[in-house]
Protein backbone atom coordinates (compact mmCIF):
# COMPACT_ATOMS: atom_id res chain seq x y z
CA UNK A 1 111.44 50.39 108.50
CA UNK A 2 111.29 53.91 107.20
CA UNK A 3 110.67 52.78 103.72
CA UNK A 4 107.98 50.52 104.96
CA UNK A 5 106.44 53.08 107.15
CA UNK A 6 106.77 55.72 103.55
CA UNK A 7 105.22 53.01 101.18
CA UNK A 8 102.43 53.00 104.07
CA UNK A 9 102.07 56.63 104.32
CA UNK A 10 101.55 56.82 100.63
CA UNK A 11 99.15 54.10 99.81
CA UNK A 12 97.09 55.89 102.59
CA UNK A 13 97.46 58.81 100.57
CA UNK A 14 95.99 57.70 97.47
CA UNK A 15 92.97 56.06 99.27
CA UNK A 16 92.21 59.15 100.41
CA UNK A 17 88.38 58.96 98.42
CA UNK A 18 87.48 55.44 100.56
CA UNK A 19 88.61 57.11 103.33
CA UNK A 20 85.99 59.72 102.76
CA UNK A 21 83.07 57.54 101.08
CA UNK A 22 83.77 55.57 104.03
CA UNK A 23 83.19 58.26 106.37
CA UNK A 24 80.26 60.01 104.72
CA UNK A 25 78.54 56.49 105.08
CA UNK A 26 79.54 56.31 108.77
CA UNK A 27 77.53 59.31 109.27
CA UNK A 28 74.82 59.25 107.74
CA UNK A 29 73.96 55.89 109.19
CA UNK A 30 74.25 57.59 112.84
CA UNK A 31 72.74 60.49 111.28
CA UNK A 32 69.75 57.61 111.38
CA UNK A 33 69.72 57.44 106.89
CA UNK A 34 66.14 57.21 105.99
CA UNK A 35 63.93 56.04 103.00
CA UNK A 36 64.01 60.20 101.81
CA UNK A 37 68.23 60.24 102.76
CA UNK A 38 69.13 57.55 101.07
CA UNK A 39 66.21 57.99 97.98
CA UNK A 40 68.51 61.66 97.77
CA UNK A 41 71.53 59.98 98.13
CA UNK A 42 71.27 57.92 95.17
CA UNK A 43 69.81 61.45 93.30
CA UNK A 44 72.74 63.45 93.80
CA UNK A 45 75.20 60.73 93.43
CA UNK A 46 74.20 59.67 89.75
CA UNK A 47 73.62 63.64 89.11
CA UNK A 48 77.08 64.32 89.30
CA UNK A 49 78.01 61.49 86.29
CA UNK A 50 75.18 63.89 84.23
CA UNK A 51 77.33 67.13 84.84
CA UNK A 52 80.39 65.82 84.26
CA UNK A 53 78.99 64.34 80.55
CA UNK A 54 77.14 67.77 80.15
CA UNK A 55 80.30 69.56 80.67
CA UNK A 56 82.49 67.49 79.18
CA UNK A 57 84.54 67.86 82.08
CA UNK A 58 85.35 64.91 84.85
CA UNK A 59 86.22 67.07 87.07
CA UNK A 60 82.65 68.37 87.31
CA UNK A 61 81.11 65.49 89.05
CA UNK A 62 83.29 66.67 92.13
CA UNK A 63 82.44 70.22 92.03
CA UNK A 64 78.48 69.01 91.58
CA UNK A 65 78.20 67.01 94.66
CA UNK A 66 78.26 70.62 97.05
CA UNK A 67 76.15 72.31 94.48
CA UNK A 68 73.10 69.34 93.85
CA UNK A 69 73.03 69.42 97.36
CA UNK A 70 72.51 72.79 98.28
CA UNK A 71 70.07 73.06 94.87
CA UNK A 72 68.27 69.75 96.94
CA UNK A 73 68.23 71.57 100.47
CA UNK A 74 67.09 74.47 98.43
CA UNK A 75 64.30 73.05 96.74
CA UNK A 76 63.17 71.17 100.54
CA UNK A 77 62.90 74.64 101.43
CA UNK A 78 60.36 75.63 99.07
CA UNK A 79 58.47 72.77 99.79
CA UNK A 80 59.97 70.15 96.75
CA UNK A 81 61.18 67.33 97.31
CA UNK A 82 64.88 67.03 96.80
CA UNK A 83 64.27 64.17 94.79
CA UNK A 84 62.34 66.07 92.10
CA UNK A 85 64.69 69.35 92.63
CA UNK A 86 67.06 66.92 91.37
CA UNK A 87 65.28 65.39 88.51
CA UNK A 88 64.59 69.13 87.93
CA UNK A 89 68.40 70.22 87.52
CA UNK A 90 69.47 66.83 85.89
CA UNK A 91 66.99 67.55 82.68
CA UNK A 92 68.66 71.01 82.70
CA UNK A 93 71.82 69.56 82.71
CA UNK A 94 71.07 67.22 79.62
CA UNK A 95 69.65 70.91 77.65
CA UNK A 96 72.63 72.48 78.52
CA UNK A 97 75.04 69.60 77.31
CA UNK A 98 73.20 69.30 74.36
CA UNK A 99 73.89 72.97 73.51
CA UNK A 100 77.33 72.72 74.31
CA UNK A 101 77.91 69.80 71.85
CA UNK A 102 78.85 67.56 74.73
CA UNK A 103 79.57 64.01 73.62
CA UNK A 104 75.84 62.63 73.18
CA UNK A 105 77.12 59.28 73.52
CA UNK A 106 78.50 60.08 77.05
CA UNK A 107 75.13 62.06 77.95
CA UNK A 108 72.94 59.50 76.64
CA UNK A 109 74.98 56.50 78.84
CA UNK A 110 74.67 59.04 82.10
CA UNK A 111 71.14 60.66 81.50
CA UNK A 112 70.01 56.47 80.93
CA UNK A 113 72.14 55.72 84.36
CA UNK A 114 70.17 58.80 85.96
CA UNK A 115 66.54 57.78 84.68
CA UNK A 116 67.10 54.19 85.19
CA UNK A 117 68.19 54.56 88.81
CA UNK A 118 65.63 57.64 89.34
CA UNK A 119 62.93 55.03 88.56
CA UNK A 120 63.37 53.32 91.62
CA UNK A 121 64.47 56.25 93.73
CA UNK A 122 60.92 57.48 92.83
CA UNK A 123 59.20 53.88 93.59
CA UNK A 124 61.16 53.84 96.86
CA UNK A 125 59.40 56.88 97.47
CA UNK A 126 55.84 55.93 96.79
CA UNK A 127 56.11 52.62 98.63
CA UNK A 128 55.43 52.39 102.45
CA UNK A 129 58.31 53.49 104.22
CA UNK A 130 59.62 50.01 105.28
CA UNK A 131 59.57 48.45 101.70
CA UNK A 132 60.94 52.11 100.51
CA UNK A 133 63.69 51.95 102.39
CA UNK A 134 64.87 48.64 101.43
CA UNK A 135 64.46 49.69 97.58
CA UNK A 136 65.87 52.96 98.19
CA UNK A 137 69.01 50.87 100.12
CA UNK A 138 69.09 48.46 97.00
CA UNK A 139 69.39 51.29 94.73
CA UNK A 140 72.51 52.72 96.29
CA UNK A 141 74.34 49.44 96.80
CA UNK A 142 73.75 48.95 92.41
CA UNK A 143 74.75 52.70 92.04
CA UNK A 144 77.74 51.51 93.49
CA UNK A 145 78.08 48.66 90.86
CA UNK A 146 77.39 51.60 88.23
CA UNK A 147 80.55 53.33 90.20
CA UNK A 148 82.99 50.33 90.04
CA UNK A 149 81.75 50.19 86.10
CA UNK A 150 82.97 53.84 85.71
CA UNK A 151 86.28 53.51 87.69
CA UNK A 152 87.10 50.52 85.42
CA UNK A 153 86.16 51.43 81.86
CA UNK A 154 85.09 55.36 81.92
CA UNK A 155 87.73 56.70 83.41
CA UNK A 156 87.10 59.62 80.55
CA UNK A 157 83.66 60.29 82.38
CA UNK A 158 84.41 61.55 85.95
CA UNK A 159 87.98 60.81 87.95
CA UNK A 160 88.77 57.69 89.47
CA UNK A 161 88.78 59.42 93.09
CA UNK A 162 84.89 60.20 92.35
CA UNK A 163 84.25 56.59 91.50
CA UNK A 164 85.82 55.42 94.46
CA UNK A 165 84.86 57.88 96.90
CA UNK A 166 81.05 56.49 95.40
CA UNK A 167 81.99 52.82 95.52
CA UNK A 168 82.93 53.77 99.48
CA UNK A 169 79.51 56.20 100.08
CA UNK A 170 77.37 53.46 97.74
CA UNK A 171 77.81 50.40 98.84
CA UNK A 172 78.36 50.71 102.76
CA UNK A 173 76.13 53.09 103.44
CA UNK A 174 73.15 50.64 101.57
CA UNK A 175 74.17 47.43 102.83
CA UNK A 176 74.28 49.18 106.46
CA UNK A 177 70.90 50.62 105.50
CA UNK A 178 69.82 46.96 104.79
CA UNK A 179 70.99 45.43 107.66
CA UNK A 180 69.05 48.33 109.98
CA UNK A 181 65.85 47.96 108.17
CA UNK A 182 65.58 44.24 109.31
């Protein structure tokens, strides 16, 4: 049984990132995740694929989750929304990759993921909150698709435990979102 218990133990271990996504989602749905929550959410989530490409470093898109969201929180405090604080940073991001010779294959796919899902971040934003929310929600369960792509094929681009940790935040967190808004 010890063996059994030890195999246990250590698959555990190594799902340590759902574990986390998993909780992250828990609470921001009884943190009561709005249209603007999630809309941020989505942001800072496909922010940290830019930094890792501008960097050229995977581990990056770990270390980038605290800092986009204290550079978001900061921005909120100076009366911009974190949405465009984030939009802000990202297009530094993409200068500062591009002057560090980062791969511009890699930068172009996660720039393209960034704008692509920052188009309907910022639509979710300018529709009425009840529609917003629902495109905002939408947006976060296909980031999540965007995360399962990454853990499969670009492993190169940020570290498996980033893409599932997402996958875990993503995808429960918007369908939960969905299921609230109606």
């Amino acid at each position: 049984m010890s063996t059994l218990h030890g195999r246990r133990a250590s698959a555990l271990t190594h799902r340590w990132p759902t574990a986390v996504g998993l909780l992250v989602a828990l609470a921001a749905v009884l943190g009561g995740a709005d249209r603007d929550t999630v809309a941020t959410t989505v942001a800072v989530a496909a922010s940290c694929y830019v930094a890792a490409a501008a960097f050229s470093l995977p581990a990056m898109a770990w270390l980038w989750i605290p800092i986009a969201s204290v550079l978001a929180v900061g921005g909120a405090l100076v009366a911009l929304d974190p949405v465009v604080t984030t939009g802000i940073v990202v297009a530094v991001l993409v200068v500062v990759g591009l002057l560090r010779g980062a791969s511009r294959p890699v930068l172009t796919l996660e720039s393209a993921g960034f704008v692509g899902y920052g188009v309907f971040v910022v639509a979710a934003l300018l529709l009425a909150p009840g529609i917003g929310l629902v495109v905002a929600a939408l947006t976060l369960v296909a980031h999540g698709v965007w995360d399962v792509w990454h853990l499969r094929r670009h492993r190169d681009v940020v570290p498996p435990s980033l893409a599932e940790f997402c996958v875990a935040l993503d995808v429960p967190l918007g369908l939960a979102v969905l299921v609230l808004a109606v």
